[in-house]
C-alpha atoms as a PDB file:
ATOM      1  CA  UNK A   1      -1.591  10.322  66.666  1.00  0.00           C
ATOM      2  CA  UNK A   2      -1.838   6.898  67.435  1.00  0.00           C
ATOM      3  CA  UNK A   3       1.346   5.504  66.833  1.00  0.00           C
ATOM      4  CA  UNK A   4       3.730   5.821  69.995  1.00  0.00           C
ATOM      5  CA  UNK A   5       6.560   6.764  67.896  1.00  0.00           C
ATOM      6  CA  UNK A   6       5.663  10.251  67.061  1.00  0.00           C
ATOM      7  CA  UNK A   7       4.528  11.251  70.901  1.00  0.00           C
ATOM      8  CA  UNK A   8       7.903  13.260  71.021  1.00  0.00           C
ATOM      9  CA  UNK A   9       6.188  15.531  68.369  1.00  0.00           C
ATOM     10  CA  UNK A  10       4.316  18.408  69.532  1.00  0.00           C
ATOM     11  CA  UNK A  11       4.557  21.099  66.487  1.00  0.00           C
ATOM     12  CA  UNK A  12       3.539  18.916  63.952  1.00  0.00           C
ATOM     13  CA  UNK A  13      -0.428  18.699  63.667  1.00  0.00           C
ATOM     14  CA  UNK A  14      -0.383  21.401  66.133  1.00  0.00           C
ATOM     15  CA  UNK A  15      -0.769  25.261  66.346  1.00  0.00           C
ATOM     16  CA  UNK A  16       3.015  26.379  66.604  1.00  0.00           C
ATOM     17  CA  UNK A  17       4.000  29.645  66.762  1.00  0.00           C
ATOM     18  CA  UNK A  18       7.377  30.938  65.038  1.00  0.00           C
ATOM     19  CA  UNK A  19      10.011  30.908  67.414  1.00  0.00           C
ATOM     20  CA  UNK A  20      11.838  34.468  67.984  1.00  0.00           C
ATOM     21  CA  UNK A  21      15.213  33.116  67.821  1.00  0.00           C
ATOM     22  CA  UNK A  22      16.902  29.752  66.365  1.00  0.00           C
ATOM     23  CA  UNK A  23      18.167  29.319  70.032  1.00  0.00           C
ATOM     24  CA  UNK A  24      14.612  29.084  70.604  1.00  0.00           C
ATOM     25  CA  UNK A  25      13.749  27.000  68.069  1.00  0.00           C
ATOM     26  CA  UNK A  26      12.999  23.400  68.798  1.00  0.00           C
ATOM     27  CA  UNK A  27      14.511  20.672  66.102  1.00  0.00           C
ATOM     28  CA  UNK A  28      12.446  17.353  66.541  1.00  0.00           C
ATOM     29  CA  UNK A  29      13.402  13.784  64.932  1.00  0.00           C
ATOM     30  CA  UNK A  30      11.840  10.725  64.000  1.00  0.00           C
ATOM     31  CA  UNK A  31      13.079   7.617  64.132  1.00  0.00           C
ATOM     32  CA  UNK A  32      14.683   6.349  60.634  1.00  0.00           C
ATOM     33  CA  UNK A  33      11.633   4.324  58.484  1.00  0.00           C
ATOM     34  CA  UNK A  34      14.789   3.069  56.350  1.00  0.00           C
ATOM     35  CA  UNK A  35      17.487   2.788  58.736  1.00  0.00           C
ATOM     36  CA  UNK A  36      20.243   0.580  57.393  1.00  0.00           C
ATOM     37  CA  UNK A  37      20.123   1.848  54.047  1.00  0.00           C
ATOM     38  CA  UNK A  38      21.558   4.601  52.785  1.00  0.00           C
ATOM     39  CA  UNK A  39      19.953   7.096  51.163  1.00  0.00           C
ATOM     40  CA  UNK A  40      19.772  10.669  50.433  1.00  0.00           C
ATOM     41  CA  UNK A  41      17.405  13.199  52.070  1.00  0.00           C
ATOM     42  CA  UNK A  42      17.191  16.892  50.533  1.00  0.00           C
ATOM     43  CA  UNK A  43      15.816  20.005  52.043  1.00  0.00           C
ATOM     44  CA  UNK A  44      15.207  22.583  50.078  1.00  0.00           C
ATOM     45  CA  UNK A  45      14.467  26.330  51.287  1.00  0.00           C
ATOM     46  CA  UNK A  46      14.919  29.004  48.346  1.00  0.00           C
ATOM     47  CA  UNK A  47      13.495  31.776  50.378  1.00  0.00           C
ATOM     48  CA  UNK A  48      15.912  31.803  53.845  1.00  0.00           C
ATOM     49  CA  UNK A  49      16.253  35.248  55.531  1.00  0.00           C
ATOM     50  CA  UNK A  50      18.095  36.683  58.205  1.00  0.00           C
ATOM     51  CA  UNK A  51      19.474  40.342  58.963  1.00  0.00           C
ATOM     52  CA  UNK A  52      22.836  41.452  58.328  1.00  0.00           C
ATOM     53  CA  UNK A  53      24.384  42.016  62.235  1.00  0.00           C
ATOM     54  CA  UNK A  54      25.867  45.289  60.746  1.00  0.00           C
ATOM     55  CA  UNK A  55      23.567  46.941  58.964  1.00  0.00           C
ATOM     56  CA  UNK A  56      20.520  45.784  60.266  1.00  0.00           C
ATOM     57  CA  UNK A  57      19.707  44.909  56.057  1.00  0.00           C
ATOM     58  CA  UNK A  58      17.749  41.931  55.305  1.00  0.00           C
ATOM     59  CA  UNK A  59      19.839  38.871  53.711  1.00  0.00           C
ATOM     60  CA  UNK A  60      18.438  36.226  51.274  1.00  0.00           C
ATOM     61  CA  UNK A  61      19.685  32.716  50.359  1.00  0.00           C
ATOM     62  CA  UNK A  62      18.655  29.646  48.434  1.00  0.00           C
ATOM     63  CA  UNK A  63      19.676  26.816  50.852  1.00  0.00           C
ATOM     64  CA  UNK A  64      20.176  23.257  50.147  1.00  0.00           C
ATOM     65  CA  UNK A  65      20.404  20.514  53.276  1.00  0.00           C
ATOM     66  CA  UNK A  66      21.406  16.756  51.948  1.00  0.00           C
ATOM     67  CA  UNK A  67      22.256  14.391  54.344  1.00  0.00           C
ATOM     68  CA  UNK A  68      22.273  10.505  55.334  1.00  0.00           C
ATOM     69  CA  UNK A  69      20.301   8.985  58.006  1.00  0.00           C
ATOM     70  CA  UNK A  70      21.603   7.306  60.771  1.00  0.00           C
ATOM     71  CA  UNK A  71      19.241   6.224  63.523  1.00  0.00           C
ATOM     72  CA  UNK A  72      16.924   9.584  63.245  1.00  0.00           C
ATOM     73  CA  UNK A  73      15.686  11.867  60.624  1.00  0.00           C
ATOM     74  CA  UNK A  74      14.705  15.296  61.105  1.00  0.00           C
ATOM     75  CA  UNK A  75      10.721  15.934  61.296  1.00  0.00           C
ATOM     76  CA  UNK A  76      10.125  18.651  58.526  1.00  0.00           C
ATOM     77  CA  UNK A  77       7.434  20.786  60.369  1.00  0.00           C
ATOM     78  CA  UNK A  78      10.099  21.938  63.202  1.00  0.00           C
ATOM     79  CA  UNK A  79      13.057  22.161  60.056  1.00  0.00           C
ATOM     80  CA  UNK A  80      10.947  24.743  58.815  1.00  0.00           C
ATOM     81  CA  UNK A  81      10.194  26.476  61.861  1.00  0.00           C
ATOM     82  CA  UNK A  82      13.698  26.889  62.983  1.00  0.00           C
ATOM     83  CA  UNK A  83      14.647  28.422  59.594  1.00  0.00           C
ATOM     84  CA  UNK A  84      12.330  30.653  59.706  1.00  0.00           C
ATOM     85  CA  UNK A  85      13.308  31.760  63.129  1.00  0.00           C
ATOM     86  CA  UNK A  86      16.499  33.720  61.414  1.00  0.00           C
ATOM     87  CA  UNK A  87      14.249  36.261  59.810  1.00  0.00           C
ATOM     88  CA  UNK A  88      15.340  38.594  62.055  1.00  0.00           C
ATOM     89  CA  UNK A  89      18.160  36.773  63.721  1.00  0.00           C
ATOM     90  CA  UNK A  90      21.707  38.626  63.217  1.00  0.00           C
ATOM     91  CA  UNK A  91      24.593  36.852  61.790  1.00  0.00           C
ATOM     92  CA  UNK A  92      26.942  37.056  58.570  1.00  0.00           C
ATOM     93  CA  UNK A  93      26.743  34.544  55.997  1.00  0.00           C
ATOM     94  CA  UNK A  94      28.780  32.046  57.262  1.00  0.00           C
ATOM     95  CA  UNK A  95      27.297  31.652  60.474  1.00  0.00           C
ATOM     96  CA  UNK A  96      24.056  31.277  59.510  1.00  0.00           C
ATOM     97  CA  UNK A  97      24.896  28.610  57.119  1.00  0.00           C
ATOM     98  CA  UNK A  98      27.636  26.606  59.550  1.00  0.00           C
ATOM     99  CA  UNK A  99      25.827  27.037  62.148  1.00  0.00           C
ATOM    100  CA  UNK A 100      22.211  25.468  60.608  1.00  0.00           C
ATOM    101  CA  UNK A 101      24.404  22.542  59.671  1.00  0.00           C
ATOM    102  CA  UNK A 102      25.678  21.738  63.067  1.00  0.00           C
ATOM    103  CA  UNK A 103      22.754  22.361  64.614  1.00  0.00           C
ATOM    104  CA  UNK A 104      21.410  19.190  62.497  1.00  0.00           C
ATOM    105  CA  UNK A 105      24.567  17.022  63.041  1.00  0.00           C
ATOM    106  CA  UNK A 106      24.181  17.857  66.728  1.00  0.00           C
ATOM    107  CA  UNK A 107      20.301  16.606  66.633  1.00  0.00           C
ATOM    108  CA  UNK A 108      20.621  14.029  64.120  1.00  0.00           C
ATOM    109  CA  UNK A 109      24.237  12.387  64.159  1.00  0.00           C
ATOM    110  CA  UNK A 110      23.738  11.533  61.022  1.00  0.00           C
ATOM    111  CA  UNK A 111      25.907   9.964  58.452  1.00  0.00           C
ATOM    112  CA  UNK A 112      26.850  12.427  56.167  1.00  0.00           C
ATOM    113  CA  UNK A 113      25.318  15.937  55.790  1.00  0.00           C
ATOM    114  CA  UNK A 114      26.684  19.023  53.282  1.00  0.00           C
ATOM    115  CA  UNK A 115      25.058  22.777  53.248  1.00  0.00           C
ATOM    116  CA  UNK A 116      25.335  25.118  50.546  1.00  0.00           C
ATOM    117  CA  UNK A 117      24.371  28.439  51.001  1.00  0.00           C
ATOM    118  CA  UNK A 118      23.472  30.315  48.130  1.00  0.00           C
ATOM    119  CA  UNK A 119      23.521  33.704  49.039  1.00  0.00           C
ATOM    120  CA  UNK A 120      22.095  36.672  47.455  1.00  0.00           C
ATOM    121  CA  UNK A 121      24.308  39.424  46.599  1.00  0.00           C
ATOM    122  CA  UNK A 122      25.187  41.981  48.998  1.00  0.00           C
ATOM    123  CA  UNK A 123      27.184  44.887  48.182  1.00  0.00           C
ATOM    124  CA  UNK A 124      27.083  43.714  44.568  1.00  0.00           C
ATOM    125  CA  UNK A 125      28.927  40.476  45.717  1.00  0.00           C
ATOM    126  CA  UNK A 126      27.267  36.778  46.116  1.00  0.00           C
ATOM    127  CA  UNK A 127      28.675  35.003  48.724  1.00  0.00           C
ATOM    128  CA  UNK A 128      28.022  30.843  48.574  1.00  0.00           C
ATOM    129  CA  UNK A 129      29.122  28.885  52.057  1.00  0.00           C
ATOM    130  CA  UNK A 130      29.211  25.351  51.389  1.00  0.00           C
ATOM    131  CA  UNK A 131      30.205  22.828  54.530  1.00  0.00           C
ATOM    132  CA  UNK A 132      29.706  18.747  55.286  1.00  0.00           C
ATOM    133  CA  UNK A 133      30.836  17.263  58.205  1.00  0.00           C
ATOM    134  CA  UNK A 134      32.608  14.109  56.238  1.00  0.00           C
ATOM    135  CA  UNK A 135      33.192  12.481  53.066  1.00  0.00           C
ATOM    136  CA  UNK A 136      29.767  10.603  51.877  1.00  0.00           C
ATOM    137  CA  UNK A 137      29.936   6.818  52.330  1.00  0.00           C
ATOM    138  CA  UNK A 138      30.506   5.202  49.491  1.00  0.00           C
ATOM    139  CA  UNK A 139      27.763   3.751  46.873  1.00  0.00           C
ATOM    140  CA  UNK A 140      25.176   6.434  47.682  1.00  0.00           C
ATOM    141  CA  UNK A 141      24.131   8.770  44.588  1.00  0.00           C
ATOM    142  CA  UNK A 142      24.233  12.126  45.187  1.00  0.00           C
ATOM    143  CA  UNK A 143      22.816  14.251  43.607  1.00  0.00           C
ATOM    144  CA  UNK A 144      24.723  17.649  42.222  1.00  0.00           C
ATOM    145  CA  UNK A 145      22.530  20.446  44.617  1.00  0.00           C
ATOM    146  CA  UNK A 146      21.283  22.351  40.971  1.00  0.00           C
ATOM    147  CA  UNK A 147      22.049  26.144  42.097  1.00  0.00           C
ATOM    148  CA  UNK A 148      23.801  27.747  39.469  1.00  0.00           C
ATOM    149  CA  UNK A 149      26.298  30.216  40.058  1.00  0.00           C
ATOM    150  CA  UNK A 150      25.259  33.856  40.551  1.00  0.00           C
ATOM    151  CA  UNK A 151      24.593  35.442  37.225  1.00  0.00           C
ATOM    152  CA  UNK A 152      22.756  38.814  37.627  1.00  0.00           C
ATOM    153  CA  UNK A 153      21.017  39.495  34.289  1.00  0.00           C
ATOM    154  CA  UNK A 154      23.887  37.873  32.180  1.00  0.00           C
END
């Protein structure tokens, strides 16, 4: 890579192996291409896993990152690496979702960001964990995050 703005990036266009833990896991940014305008950016990751810290039984979600840029956007290579890093990470529900959101805000500092977790059932119960860390500004479309409620074979 040429360009002096991406020398902070060392998984992308690079070997990188999965990290064993999302403590592990490094989350690298980008400077904003568009900064000063606002403008949604969506993540999508329909296969998420992680373990149940109980049981030891694996959990599936559908998750669904929006947020708003400030200054720095997320570079997608290490997003994907740090999700994957909770296949066999312990936590309920509501960490794992929380807890991937803050991690971003805390990286990021972005504008706006929401989560929804779109979990699979367990114990014949869905749970879905939604959080954002403010109200959107205003003028911005966003879009509604298109998971539909938990219908088994209805």
């Amino acid at each position: 890579m040429s360009d002096t703005t991406y020398e902070n990036l060392t998984q992308l266009g690079n070997a990188t192996e999965l990290p064993e833990t999302p403590e592990q896991a490094t989350l690298q940014s980008v400077a904003n291409p568009q900064s000063g305008i606002d403008y949604v950016i969506r993540f999508t990751c329909p296969e998420f896993t992680s373990v149940c810290p109980v049981t030891g039984q694996p959990d599936f979600a559908h998750l669904v990152i929006d947020y708003i840029a400030a200054d720095l956007i997320v570079e997608s290579k290490s997003l994907k690496l740090y999700l994957a890093s909770f296949r066999n990470h312990a936590a309920f529900h509501e960490d794992c979702t929380v807890g991937i959101a803050r991690r971003l805000a805390d990286t990021l500092s972005p504008k706006w960001l929401r989560i929804g977790g779109y979990w699979y059932p367990r114990g014949g119960i869905p749970i879905d964990v939604f959080y954002q860390t403010s109200e959107p500004p205003s003028g911005v479309w966003i879009p509604d995050q298109g998971v539909a409620s938990y219908r088994g074979r209805g």
